[in-house]
N, C-alpha and C. Protein backbone atom coordinates (compact mmCIF):
# COMPACT_ATOMS: atom_id res chain seq x y z
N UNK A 1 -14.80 -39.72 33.92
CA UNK A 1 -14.51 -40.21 35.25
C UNK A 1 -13.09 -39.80 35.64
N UNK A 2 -12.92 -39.13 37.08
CA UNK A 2 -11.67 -38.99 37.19
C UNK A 2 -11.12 -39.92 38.41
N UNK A 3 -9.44 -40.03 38.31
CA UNK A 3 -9.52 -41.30 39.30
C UNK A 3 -8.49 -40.02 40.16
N UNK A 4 -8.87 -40.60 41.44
CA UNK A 4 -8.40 -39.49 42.36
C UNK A 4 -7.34 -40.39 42.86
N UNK A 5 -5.24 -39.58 42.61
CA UNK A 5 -4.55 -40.51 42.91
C UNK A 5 -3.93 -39.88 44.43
N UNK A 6 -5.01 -38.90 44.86
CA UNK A 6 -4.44 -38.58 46.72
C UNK A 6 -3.43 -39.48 47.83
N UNK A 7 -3.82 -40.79 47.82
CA UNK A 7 -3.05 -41.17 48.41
C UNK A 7 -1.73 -42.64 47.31
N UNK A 8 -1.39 -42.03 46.53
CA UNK A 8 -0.74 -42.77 45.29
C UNK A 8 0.87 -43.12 46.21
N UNK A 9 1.55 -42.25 47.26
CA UNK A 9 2.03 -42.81 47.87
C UNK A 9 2.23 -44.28 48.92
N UNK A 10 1.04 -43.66 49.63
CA UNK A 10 0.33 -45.50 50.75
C UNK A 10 0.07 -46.49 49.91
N UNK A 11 -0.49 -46.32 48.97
CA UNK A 11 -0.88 -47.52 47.45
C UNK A 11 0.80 -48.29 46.97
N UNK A 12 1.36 -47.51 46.46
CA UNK A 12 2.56 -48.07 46.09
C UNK A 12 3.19 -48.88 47.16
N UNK A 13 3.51 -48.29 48.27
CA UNK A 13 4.11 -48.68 49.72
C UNK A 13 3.41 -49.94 49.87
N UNK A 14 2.30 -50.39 50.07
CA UNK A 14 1.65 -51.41 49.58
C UNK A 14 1.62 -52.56 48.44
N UNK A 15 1.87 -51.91 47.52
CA UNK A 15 1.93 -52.71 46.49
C UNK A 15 3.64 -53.20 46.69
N UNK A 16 4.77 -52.22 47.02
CA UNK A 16 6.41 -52.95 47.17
C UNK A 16 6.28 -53.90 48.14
N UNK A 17 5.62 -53.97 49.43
CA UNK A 17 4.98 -54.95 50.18
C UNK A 17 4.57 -56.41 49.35
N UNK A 18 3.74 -55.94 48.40
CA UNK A 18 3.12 -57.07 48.29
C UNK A 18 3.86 -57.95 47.36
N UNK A 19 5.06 -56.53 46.63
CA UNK A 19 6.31 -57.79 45.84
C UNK A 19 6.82 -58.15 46.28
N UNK A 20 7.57 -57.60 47.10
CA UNK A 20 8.80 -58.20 47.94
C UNK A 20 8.25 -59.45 48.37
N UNK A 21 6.73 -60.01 48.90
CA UNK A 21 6.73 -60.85 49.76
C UNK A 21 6.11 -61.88 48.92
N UNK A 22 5.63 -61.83 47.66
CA UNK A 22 4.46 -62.71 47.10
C UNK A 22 5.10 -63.91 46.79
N UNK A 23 6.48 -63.98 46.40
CA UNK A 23 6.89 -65.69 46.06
C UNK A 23 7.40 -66.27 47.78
N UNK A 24 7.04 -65.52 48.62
CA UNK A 24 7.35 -66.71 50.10
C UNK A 24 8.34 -66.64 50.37
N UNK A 25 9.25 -65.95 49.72
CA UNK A 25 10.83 -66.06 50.02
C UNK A 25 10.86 -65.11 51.19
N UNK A 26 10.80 -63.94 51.16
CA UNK A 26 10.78 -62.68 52.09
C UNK A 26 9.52 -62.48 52.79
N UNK A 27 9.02 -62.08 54.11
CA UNK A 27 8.16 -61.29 54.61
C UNK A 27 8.15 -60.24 55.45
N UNK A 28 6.96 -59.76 55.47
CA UNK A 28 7.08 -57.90 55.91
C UNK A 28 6.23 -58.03 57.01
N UNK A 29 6.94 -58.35 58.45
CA UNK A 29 6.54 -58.05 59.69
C UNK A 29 6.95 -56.81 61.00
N UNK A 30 6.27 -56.41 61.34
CA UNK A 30 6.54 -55.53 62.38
C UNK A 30 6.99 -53.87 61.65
N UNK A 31 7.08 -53.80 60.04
CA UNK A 31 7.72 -52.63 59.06
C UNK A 31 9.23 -53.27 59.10
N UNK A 32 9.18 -54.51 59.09
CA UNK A 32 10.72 -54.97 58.32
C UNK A 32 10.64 -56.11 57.75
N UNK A 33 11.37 -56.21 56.80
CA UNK A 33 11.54 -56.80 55.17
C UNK A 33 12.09 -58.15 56.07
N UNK A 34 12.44 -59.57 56.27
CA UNK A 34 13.16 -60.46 56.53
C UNK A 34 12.89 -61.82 55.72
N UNK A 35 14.11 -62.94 55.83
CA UNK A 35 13.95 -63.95 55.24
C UNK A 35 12.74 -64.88 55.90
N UNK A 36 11.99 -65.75 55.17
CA UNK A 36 10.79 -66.72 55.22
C UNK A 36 11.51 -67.79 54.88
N UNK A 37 10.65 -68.42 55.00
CA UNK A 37 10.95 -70.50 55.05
C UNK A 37 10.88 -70.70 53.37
N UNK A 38 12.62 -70.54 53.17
CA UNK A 38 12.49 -70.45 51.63
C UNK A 38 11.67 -72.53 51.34
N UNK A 39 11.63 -72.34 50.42
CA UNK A 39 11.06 -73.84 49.85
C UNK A 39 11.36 -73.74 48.54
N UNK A 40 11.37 -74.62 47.68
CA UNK A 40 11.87 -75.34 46.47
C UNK A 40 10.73 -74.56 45.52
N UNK A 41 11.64 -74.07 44.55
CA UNK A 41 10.58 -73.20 43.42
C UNK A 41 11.16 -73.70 42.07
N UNK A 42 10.42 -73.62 41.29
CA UNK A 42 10.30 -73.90 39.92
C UNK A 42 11.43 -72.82 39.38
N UNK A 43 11.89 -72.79 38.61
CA UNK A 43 12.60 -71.71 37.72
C UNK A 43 12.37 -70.77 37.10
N UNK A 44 10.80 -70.97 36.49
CA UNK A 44 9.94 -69.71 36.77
C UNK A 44 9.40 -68.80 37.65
N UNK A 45 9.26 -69.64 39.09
CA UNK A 45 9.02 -69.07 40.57
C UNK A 45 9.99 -68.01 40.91
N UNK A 46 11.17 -68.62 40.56
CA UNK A 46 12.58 -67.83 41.20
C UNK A 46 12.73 -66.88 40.16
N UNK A 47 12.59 -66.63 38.76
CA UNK A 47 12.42 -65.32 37.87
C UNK A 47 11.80 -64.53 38.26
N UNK A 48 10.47 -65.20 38.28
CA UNK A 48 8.96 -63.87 39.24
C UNK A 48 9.75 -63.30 40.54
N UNK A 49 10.02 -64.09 41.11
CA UNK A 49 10.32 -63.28 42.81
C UNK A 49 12.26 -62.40 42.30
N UNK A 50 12.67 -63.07 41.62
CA UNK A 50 13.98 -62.13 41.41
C UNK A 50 13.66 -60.38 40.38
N UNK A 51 12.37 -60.79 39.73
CA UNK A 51 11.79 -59.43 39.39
C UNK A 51 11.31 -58.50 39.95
N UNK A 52 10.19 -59.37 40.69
CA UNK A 52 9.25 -58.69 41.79
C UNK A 52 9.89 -58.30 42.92
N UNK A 53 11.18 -58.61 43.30
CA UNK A 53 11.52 -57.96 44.51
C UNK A 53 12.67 -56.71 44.18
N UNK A 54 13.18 -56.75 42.49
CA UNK A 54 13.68 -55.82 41.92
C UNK A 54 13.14 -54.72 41.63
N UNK A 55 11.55 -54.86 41.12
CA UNK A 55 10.92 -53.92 40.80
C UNK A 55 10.07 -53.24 42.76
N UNK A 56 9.86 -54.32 43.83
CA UNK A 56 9.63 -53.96 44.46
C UNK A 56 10.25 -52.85 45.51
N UNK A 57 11.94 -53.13 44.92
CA UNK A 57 12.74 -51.89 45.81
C UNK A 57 12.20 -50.33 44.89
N UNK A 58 12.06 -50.74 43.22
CA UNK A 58 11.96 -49.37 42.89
C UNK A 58 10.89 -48.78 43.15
N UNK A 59 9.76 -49.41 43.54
CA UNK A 59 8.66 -48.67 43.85
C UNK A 59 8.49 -47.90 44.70
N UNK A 60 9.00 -49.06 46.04
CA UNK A 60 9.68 -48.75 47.59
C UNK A 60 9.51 -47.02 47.17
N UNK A 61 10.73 -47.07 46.35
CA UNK A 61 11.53 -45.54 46.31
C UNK A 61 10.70 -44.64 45.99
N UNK A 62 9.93 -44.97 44.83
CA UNK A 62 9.47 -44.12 44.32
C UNK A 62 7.81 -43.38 45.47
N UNK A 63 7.37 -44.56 45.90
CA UNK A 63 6.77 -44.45 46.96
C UNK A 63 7.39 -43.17 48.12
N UNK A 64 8.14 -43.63 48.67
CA UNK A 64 9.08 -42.92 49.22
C UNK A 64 9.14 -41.56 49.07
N UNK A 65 9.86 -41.20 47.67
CA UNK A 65 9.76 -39.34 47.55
C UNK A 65 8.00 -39.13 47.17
N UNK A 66 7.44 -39.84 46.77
CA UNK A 66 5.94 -39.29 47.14
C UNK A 66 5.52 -38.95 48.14
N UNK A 67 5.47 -39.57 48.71
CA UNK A 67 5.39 -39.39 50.25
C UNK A 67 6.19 -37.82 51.11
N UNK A 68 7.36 -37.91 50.70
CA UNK A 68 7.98 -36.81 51.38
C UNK A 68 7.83 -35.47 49.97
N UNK A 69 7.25 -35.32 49.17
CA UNK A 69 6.46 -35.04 48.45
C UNK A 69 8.24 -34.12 47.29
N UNK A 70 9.11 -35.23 46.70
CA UNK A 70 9.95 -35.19 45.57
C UNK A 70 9.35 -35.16 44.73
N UNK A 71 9.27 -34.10 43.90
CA UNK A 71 8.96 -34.31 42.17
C UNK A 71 9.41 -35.48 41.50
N UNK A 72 8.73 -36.72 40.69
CA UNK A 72 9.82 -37.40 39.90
C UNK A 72 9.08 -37.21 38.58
N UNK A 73 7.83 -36.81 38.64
CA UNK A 73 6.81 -37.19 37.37
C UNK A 73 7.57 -36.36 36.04
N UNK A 74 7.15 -37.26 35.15
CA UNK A 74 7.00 -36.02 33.73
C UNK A 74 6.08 -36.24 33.20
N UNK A 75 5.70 -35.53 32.52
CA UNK A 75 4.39 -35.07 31.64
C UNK A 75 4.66 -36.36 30.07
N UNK A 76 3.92 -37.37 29.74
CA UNK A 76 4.10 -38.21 28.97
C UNK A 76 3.31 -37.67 27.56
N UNK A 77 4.12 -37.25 26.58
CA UNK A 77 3.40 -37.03 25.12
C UNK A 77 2.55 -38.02 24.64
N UNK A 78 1.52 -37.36 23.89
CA UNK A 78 0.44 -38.31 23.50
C UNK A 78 -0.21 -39.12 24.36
N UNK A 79 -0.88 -38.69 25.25
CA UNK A 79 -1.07 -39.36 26.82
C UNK A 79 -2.37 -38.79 27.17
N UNK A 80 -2.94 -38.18 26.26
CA UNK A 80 -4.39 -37.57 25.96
C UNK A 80 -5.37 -38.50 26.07
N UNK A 81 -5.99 -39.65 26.92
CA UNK A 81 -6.78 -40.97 26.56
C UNK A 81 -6.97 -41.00 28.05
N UNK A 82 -7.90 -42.35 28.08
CA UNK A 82 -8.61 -42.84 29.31
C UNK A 82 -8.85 -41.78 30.36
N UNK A 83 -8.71 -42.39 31.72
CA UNK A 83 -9.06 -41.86 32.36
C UNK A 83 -8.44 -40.63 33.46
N UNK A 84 -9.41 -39.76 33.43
CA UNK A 84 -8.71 -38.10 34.09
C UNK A 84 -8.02 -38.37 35.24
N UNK A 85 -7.24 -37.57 35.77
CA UNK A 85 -6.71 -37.70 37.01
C UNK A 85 -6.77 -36.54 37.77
N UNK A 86 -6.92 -36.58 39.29
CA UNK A 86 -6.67 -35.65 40.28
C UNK A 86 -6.46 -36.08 41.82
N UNK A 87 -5.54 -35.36 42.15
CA UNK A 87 -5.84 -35.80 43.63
C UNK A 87 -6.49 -34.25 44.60
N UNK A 88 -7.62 -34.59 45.00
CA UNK A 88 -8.36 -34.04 45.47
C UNK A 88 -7.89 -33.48 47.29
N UNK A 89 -7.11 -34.92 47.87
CA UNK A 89 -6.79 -34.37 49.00
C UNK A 89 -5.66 -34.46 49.43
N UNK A 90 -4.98 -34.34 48.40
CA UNK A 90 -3.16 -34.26 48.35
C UNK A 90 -2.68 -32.70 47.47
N UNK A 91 -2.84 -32.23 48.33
CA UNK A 91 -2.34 -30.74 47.73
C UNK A 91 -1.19 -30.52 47.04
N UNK A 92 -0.43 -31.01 47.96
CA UNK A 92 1.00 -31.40 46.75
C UNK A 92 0.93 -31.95 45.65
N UNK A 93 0.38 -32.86 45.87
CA UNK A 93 0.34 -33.82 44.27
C UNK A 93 -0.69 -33.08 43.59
N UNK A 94 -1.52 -32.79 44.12
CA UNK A 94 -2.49 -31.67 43.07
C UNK A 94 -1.67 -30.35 42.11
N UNK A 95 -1.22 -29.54 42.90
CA UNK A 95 -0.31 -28.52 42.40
C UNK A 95 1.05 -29.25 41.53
N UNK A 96 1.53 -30.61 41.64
CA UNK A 96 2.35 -30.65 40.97
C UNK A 96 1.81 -31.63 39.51
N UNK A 97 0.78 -32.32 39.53
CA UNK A 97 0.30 -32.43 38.28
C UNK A 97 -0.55 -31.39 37.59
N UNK A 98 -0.92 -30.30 38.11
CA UNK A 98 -1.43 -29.09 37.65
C UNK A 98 0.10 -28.16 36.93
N UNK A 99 0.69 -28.24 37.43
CA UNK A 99 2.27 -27.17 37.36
C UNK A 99 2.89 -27.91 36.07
N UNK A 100 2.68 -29.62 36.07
CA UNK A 100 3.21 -31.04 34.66
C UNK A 100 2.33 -30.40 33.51
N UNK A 101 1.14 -30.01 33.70
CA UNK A 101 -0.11 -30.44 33.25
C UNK A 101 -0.37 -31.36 32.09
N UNK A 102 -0.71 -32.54 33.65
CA UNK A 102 -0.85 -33.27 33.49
C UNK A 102 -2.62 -33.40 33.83
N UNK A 103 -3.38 -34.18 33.24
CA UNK A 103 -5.26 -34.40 33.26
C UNK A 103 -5.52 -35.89 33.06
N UNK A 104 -4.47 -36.44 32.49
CA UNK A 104 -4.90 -38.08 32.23
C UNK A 104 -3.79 -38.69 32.99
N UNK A 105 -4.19 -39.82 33.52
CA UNK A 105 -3.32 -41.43 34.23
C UNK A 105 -2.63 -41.28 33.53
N UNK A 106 -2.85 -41.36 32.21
CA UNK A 106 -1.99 -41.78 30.90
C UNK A 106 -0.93 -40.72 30.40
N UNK A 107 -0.93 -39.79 31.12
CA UNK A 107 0.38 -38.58 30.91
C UNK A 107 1.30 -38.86 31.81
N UNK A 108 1.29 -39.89 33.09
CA UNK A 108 1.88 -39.55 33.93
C UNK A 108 3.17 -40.52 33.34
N UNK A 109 4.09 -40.22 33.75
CA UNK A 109 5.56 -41.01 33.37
C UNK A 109 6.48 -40.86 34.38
N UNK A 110 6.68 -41.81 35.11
CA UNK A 110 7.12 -42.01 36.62
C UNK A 110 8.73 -42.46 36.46
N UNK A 111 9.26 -42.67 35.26
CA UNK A 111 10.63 -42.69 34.93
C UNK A 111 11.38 -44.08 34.92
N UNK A 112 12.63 -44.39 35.28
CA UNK A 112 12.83 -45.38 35.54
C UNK A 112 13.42 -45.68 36.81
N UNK A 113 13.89 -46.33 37.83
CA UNK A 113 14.52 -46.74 38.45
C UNK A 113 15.97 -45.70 38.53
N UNK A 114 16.40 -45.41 37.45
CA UNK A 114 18.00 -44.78 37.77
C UNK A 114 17.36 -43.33 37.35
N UNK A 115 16.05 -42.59 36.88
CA UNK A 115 16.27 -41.49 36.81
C UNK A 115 15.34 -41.13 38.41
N UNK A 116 14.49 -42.27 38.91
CA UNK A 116 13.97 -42.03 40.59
C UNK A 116 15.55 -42.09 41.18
N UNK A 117 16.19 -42.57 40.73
CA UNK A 117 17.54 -42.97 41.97
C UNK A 117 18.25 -41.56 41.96
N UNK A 118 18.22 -40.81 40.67
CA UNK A 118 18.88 -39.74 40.67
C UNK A 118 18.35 -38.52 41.09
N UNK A 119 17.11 -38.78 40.88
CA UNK A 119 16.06 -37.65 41.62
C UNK A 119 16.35 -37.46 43.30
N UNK A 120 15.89 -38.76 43.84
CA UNK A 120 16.29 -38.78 44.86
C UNK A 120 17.69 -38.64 45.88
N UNK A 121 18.77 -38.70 45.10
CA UNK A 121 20.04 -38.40 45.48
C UNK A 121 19.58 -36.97 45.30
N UNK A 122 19.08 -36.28 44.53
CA UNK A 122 19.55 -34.88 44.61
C UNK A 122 18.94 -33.90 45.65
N UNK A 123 17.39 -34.62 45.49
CA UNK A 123 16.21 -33.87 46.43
C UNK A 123 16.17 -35.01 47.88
N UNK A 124 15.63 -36.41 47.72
CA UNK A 124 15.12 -36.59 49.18
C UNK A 124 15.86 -36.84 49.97
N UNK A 125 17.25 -37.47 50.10
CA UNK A 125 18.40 -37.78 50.68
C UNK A 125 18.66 -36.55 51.60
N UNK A 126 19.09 -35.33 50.51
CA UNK A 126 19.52 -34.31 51.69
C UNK A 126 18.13 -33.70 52.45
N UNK A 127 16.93 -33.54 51.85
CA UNK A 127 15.68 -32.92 52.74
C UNK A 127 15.54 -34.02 54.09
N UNK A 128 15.67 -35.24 54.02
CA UNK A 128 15.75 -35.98 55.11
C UNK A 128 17.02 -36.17 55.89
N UNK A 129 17.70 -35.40 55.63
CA UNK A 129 19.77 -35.70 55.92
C UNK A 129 19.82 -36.87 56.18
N UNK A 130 19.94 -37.96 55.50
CA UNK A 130 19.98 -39.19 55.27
C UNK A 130 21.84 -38.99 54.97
N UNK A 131 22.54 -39.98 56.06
CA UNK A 131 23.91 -39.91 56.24
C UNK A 131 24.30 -40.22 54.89
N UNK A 132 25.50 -39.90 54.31
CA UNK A 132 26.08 -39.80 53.01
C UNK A 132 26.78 -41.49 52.78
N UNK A 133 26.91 -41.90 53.06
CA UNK A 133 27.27 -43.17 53.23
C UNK A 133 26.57 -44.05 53.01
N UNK A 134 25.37 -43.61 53.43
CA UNK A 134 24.02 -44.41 53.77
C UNK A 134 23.39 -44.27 51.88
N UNK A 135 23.66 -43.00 51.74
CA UNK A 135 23.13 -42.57 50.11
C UNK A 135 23.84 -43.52 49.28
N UNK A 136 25.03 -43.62 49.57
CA UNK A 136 26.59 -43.90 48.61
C UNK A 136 25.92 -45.43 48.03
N UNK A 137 25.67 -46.31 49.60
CA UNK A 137 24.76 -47.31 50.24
C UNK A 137 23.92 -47.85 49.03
N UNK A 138 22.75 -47.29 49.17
CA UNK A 138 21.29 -47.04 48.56
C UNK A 138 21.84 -47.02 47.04
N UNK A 139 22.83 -46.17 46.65
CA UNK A 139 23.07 -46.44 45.04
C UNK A 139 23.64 -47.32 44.75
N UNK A 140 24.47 -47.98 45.38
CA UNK A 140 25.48 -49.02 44.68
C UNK A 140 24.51 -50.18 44.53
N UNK A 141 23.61 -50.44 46.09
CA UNK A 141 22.52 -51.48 45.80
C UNK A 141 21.42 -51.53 44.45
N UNK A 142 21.39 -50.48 43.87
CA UNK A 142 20.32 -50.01 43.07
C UNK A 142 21.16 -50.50 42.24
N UNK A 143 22.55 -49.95 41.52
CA UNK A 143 22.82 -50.17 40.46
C UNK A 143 23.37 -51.93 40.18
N UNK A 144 23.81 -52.24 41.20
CA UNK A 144 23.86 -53.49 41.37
C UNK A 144 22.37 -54.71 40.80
N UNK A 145 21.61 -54.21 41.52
CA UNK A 145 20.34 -54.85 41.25
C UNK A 145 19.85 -54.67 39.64
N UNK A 146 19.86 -53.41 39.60
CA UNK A 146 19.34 -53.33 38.09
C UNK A 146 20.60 -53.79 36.84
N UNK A 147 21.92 -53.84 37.48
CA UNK A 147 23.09 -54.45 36.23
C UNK A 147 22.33 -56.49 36.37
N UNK A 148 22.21 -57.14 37.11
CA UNK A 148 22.06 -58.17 37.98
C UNK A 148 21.03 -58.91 37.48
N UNK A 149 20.07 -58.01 37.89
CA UNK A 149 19.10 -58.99 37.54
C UNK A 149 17.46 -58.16 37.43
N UNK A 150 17.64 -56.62 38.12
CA UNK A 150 15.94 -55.82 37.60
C UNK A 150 15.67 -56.17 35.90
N UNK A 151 16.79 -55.79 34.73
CA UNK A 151 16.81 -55.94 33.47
C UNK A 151 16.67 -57.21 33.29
N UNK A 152 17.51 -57.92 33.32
CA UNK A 152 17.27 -59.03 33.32
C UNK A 152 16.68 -59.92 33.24
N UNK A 153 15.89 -60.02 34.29
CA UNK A 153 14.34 -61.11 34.65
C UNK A 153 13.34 -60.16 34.16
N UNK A 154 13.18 -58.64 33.94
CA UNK A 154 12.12 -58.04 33.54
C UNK A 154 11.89 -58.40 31.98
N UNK A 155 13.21 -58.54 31.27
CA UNK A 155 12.61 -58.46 29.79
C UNK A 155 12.92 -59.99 28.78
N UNK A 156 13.02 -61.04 29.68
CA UNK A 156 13.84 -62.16 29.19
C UNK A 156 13.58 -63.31 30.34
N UNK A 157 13.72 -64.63 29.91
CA UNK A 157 14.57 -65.52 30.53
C UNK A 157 15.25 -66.44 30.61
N UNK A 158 16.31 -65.93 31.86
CA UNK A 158 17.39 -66.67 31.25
C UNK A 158 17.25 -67.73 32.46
N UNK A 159 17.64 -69.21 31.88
CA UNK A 159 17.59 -70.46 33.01
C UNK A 159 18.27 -70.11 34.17
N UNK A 160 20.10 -69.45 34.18
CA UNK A 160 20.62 -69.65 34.92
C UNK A 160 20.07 -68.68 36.29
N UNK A 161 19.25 -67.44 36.04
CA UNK A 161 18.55 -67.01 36.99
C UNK A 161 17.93 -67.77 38.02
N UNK A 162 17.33 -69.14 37.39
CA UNK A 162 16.44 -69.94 38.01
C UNK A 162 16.80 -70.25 39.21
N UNK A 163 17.78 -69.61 40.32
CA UNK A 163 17.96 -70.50 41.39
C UNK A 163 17.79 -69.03 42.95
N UNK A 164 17.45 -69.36 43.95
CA UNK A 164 17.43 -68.28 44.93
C UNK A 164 18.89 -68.11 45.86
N UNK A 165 19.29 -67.22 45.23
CA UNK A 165 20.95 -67.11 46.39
C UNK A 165 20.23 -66.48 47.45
N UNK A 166 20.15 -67.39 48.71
CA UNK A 166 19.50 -66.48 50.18
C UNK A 166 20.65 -65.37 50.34
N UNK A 167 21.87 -65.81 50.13
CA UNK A 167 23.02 -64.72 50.69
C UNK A 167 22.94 -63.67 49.80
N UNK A 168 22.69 -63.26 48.62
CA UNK A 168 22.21 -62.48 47.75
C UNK A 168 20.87 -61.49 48.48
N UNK A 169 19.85 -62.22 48.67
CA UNK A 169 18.51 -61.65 49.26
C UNK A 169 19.06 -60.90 50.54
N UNK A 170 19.92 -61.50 51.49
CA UNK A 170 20.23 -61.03 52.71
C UNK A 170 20.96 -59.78 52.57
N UNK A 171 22.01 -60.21 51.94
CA UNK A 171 23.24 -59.00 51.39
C UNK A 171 22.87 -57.94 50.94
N UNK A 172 21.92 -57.75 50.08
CA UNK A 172 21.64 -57.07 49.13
C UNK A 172 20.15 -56.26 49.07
N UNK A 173 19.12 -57.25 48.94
CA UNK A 173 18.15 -56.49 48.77
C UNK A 173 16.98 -56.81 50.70
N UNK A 174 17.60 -57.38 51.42
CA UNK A 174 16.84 -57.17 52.91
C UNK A 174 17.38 -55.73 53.31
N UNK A 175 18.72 -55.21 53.17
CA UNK A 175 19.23 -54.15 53.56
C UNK A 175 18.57 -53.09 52.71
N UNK A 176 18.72 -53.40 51.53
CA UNK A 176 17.88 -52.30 50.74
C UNK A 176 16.39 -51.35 50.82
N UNK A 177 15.72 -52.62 50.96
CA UNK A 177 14.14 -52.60 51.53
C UNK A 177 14.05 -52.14 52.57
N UNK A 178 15.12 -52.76 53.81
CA UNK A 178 14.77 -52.32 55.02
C UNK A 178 14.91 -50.49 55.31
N UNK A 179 16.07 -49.97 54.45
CA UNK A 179 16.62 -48.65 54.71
C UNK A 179 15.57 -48.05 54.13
N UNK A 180 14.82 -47.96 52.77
CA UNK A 180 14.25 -47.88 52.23
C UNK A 180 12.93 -47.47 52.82
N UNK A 181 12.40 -48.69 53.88
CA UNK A 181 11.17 -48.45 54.24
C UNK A 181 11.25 -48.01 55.81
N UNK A 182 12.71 -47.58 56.11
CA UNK A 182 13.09 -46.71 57.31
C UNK A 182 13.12 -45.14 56.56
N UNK A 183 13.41 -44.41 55.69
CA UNK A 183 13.12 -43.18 55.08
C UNK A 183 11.87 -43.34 54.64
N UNK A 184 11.14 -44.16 54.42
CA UNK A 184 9.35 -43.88 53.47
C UNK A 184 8.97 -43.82 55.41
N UNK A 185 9.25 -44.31 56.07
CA UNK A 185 8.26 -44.16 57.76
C UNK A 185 8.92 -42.53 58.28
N UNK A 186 10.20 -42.26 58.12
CA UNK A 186 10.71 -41.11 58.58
C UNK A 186 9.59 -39.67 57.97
N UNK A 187 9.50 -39.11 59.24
CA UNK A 187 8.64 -37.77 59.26
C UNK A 187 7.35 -38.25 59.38
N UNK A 188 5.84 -37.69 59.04
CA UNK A 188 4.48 -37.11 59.30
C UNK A 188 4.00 -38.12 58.15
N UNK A 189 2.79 -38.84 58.40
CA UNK A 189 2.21 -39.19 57.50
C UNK A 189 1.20 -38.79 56.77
């Protein structure tokens, strides 16, 4: 069986959607990220949503140069298993897991967060002339997030996480998301 990943861009874009917004804190109206009627969460609530909206900017991204069609993939060793892959009506992505060769889900290796961040500084930033400031922008938030709290709440937890700084969400990751999902809308879909 092969799973056809043609539109693996719109899927992700979707799925950062559905982190950013799933603990109630944030919602995604009109194609912008804004604050919701925060309410009182458990300490586990506020870990999930301080992950999920960490991991939801990196997807954002990674979404993002898919879309404007950035290389980030690598070819994953020993990745010979389950199920085949192709995208049938994404020509780009066809030719560039053909060029990896790559044949299984399970080869694909989408990187991390700082090697998409670096990809993208090099390739999608300038193909979209995305103002330099705006880039400078986009990294400091990234590295911020992932020193902060992406690591953090992803592999551990720690109590003192347990609480929602709105001025944090506002500051930090509404601007992030929002720029974010102003370059994934920029150009042809």
């Amino acid at each position: 069986m092969n799973v056809d990943i043609s539109n693996i861009a719109k899927e992700n874009h979707l799925y950062a959607i559905h982190l950013a917004t799933f603990g109630g804190v944030v919602v995604y109206s009109n194609g912008a990220y804004k604050i919701s009627n925060v309410s009182n969460h458990t300490s586990f609530e506020t870990v999930d949503f301080w992950r999920n909206i960490s991991l939801s900017a990196e997807i954002l991204l990674k979404a993002t140069m898919l879309k404007h069609h950035i290389p980030f993939f690598k070819r994953r060793a020993h990745g010979k298993y389950g199920e085949k892959v192709t995208a049938l009506n994404n020509s780009w992505l066809h030719k560039t897991l053909k060029k990896l060769e790559i044949d299984y889900v399970a080869q694909i290796n989408t990187g991390t967060a700082i090697t998409a961040l670096k990809s993208a500084e090099k390739q999608l930033f300038d193909k979209l002339m995305i103002d330099s400031d705006k880039v400078k922008l986009i990294s400091q938030m990234f590295y911020i997030i992932i020193q902060t709290r992406r690591n953090r709440n992803t592999h551990f937890f720690f109590p003192n996480q347990g609480h929602i700084d709105i001025s944090e969400v506002e500051m930090l990751y509404l601007p992030l998301l929002n720029t974010l999902e102003m370059i994934y809308k920029a150009g042809k879909e």
